[in-house]
Protein backbone atom coordinates (compact mmCIF):
# COMPACT_ATOMS: atom_id res chain seq x y z
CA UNK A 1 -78.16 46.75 65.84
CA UNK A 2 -78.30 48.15 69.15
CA UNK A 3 -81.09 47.69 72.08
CA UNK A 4 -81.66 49.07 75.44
CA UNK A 5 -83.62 45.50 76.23
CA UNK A 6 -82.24 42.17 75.85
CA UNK A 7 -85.39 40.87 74.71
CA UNK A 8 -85.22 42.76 71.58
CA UNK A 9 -81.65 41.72 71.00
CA UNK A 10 -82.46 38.18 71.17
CA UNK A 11 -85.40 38.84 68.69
CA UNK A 12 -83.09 40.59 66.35
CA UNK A 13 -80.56 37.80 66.68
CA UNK A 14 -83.03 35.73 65.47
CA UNK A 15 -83.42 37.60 62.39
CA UNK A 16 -79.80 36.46 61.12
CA UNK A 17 -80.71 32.64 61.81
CA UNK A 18 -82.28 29.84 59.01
CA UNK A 19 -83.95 27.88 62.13
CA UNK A 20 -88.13 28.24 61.60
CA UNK A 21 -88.92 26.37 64.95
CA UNK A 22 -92.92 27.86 64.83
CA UNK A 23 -95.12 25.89 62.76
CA UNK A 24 -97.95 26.81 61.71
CA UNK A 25 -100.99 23.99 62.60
CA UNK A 26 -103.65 24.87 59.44
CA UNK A 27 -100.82 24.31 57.04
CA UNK A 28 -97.42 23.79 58.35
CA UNK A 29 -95.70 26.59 57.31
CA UNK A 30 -92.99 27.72 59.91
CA UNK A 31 -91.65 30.89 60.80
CA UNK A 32 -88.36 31.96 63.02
CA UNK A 33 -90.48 33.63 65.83
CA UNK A 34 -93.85 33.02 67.54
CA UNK A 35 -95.01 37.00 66.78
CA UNK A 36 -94.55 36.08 63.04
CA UNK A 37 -96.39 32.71 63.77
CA UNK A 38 -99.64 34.47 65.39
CA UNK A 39 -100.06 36.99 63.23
CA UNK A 40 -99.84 34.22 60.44
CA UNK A 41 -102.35 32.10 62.20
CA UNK A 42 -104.51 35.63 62.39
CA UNK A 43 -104.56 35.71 58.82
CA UNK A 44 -106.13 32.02 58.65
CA UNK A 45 -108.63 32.73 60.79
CA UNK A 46 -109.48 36.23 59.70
CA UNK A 47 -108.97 37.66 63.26
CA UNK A 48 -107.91 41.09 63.33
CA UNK A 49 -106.95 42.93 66.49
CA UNK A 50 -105.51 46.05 65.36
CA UNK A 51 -108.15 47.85 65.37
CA UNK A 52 -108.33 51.90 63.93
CA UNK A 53 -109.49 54.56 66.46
CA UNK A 54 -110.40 56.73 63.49
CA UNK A 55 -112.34 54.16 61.89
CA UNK A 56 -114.36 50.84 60.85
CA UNK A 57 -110.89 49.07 59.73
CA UNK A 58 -108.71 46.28 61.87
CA UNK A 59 -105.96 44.85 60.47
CA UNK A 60 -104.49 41.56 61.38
CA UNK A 61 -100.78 43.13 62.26
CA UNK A 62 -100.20 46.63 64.03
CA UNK A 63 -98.00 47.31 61.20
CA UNK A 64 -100.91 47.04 58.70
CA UNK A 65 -102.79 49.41 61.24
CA UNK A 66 -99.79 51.60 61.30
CA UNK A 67 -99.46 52.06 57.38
CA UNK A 68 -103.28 52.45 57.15
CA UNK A 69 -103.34 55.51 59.56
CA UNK A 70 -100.38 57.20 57.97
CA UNK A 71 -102.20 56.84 54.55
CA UNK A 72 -105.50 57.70 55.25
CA UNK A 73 -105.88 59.79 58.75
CA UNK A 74 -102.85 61.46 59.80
CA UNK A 75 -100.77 61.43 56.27
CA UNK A 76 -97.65 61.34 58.11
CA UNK A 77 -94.32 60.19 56.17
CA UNK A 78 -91.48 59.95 58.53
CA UNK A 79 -88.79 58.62 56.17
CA UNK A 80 -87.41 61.33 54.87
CA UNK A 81 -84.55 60.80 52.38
CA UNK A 82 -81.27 63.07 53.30
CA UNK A 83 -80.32 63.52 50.12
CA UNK A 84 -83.76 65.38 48.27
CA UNK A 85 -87.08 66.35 50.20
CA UNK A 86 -88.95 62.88 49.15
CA UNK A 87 -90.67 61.74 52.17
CA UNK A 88 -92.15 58.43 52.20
CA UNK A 89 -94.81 56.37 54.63
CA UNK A 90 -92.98 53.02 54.98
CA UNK A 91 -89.62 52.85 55.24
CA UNK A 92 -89.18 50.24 52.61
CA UNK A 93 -90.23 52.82 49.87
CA UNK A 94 -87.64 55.12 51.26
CA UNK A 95 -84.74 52.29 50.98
CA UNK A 96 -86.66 52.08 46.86
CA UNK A 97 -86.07 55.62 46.41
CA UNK A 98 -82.15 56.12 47.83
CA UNK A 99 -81.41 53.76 45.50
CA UNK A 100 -82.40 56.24 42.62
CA UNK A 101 -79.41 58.46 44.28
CA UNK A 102 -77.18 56.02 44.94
CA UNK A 103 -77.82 53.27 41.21
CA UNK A 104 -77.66 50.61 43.32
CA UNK A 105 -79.36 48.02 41.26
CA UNK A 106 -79.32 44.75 44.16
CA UNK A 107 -81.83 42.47 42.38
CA UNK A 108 -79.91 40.56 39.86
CA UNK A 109 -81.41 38.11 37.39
CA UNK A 110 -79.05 35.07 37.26
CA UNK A 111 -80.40 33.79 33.21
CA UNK A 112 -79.13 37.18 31.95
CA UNK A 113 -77.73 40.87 32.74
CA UNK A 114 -80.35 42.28 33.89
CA UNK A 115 -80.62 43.88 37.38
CA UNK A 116 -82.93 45.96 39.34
CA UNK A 117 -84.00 48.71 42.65
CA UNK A 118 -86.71 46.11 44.36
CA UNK A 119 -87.90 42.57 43.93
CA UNK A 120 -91.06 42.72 42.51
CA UNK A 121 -89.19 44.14 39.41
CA UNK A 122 -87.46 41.40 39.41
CA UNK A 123 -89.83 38.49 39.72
CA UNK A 124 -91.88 40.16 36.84
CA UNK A 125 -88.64 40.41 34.34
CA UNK A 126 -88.04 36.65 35.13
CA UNK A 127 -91.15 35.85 34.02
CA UNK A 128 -89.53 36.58 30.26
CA UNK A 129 -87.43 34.03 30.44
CA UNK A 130 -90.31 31.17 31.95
CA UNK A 131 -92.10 32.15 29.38
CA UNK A 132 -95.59 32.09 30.98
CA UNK A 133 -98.01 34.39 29.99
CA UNK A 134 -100.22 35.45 33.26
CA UNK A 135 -102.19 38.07 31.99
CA UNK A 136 -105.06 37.17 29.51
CA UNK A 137 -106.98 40.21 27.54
CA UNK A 138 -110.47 39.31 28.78
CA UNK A 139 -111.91 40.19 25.13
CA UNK A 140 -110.10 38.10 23.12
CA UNK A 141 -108.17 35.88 25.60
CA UNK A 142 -104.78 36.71 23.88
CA UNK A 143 -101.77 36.55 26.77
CA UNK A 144 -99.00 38.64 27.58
CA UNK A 145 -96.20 38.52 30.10
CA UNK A 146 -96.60 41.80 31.51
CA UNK A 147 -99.55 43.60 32.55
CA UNK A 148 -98.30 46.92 31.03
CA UNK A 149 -98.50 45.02 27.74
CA UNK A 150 -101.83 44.03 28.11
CA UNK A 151 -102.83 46.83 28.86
CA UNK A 152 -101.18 48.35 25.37
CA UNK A 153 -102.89 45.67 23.64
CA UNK A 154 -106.33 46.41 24.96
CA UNK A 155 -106.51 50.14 24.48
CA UNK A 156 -104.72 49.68 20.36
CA UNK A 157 -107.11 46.59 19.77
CA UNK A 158 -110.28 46.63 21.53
CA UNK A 159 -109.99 50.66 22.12
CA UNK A 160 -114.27 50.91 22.19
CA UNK A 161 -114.69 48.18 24.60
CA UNK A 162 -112.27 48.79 27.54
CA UNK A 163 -113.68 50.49 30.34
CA UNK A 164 -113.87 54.13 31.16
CA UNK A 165 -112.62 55.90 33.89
CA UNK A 166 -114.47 59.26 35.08
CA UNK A 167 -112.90 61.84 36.34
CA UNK A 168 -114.75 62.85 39.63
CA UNK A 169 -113.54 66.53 38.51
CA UNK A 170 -114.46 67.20 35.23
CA UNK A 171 -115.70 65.61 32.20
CA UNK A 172 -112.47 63.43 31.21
CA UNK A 173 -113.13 59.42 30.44
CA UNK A 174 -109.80 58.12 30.71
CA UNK A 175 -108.78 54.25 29.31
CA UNK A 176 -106.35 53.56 32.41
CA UNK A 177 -106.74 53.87 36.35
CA UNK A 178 -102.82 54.76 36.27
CA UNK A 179 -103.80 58.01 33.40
CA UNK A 180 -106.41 59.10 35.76
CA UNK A 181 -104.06 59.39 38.16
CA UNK A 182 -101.58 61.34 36.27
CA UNK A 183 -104.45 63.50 35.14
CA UNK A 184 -106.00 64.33 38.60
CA UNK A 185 -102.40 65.16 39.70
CA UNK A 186 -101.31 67.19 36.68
CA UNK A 187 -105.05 69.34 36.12
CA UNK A 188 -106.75 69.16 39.55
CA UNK A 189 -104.16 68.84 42.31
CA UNK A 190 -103.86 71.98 44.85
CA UNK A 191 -100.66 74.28 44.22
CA UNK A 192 -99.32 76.05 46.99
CA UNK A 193 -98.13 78.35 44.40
CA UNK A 194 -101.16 80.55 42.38
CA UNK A 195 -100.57 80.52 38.45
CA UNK A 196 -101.60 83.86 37.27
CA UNK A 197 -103.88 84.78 33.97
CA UNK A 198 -101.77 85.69 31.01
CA UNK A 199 -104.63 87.76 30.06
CA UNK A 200 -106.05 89.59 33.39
CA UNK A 201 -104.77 89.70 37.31
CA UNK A 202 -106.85 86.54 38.11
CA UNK A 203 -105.10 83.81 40.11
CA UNK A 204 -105.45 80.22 40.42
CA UNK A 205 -104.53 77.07 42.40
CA UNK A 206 -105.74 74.40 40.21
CA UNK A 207 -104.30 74.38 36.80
CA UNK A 208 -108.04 72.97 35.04
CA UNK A 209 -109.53 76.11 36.03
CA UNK A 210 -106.93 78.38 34.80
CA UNK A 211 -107.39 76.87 31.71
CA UNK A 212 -111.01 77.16 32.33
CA UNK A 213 -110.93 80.77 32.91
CA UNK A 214 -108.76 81.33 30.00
CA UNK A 215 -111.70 80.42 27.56
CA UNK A 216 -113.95 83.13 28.85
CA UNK A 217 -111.40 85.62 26.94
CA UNK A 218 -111.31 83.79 23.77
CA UNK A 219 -113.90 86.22 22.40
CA UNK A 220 -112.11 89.56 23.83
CA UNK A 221 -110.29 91.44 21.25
CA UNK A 222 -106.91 91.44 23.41
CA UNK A 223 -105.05 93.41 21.56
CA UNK A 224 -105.64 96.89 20.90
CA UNK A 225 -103.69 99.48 18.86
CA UNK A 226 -102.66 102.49 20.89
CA UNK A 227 -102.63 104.66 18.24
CA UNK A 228 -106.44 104.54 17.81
CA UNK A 229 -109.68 102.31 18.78
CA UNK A 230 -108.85 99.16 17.09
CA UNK A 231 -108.73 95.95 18.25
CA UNK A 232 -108.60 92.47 17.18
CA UNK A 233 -108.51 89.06 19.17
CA UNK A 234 -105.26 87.77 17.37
């Protein structure tokens, strides 16, 4: 770490040492620097400063504020990875994603083999070996471990009863807020690149209304003999 100010430096410093000398007054929790303190203290008290010139939202760090305008106003991603043309908004995604290049796997459970990219992976693949159950099935109050599971169990068991999403596109109900996603992207994302008709010189950038389009010539009879006037659809 370098710095043109010694002020930073002496923050940074900071960053390497175990001693939490800013405590917190609501609940005593105490944190290496007085920044990290006050925005803590922010989030007791439901203050938020940061506020977004774009619009209604404050946030209680500028950090937050700076994430929120990147995702929702000016779409920026300025961490780029040098190895493939992923581009990501915060920088700790980016760190996630070299990892897929370079199979570093840091997280390491200590009860077993297993290791992993990021943390959160982690903390849920230790709840295997706790053996609590966090996630209840709110039908039939059965518990899993993982959400994912759950989420299995729901659509095999109570398939009927789990809610619907709607796509705002077309007339798809989809079982999971993850599938929607997957669907929006795959049918009704913009491609830069137009998909052409197999069947005429039309051209699309949405792949749902190619395959829209392509059901207005299921009644044509496509192929023709050139030999004489027949033709027949298939």
């Amino acid at each position: 770490f370098t710095s043109l100010r010694i002020s930073n430096l002496k923050r940074h410093v900071k960053s390497h040492s175990d001693e939490k000398r800013h405590v917190c007054p609501l609940c005593l929790k105490a944190f290496r620097t007085a920044a990290v303190l006050h925005n803590h203290v922010n989030a007791h008290t439901g203050t938020r400063p940061h506020k977004c010139s774009d619009c209604d939202m404050a946030f209680v760090t500028s950090g937050e504020l700076s994430r929120h305008r990147r995702y929702k106003h000016t779409l920026e991603k300025p961490f780029k990875c040098s190895l493939c043309k992923y581009a990501s908004v915060e920088a700790s995604k980016m760190k996630r994603h070299f990892r897929s290049h370079t199979g570093e796997r840091p997280y390491a459970c200590d009860l077993c083999s297993y290791a992993c990219k990021d943390a959160y992976k982690l903390k849920r693949h230790m709840i295997t070996h706790s053996g609590e159950k966090p996630y209840e099935c709110y039908i039939c109050q059965a518990r899993f471990t993982q959400s994912g599971t759950m989420k299995s169990h729901m659509l095999q068991k109570h398939g009927e009863n789990v809610p619907k999403y709607q796509c705002p596109h077309c007339s798809a109900l989809i079982a999971r807020k993850s599938d929607l996603g997957v669907h929006l992207h795959n049918l009704h994302s913009y491609m830069a690149v137009a998909i052409k008709c197999s069947y005429c010189e039309a051209v699309f950038h949405e792949r749902y209304a190619l395959i829209q389009h392509k059901k207005t010539h299921r009644n044509e009879n496509r192929f023709k003999c050139d030999q004489c006037s027949y033709a027949c659809k298939q």
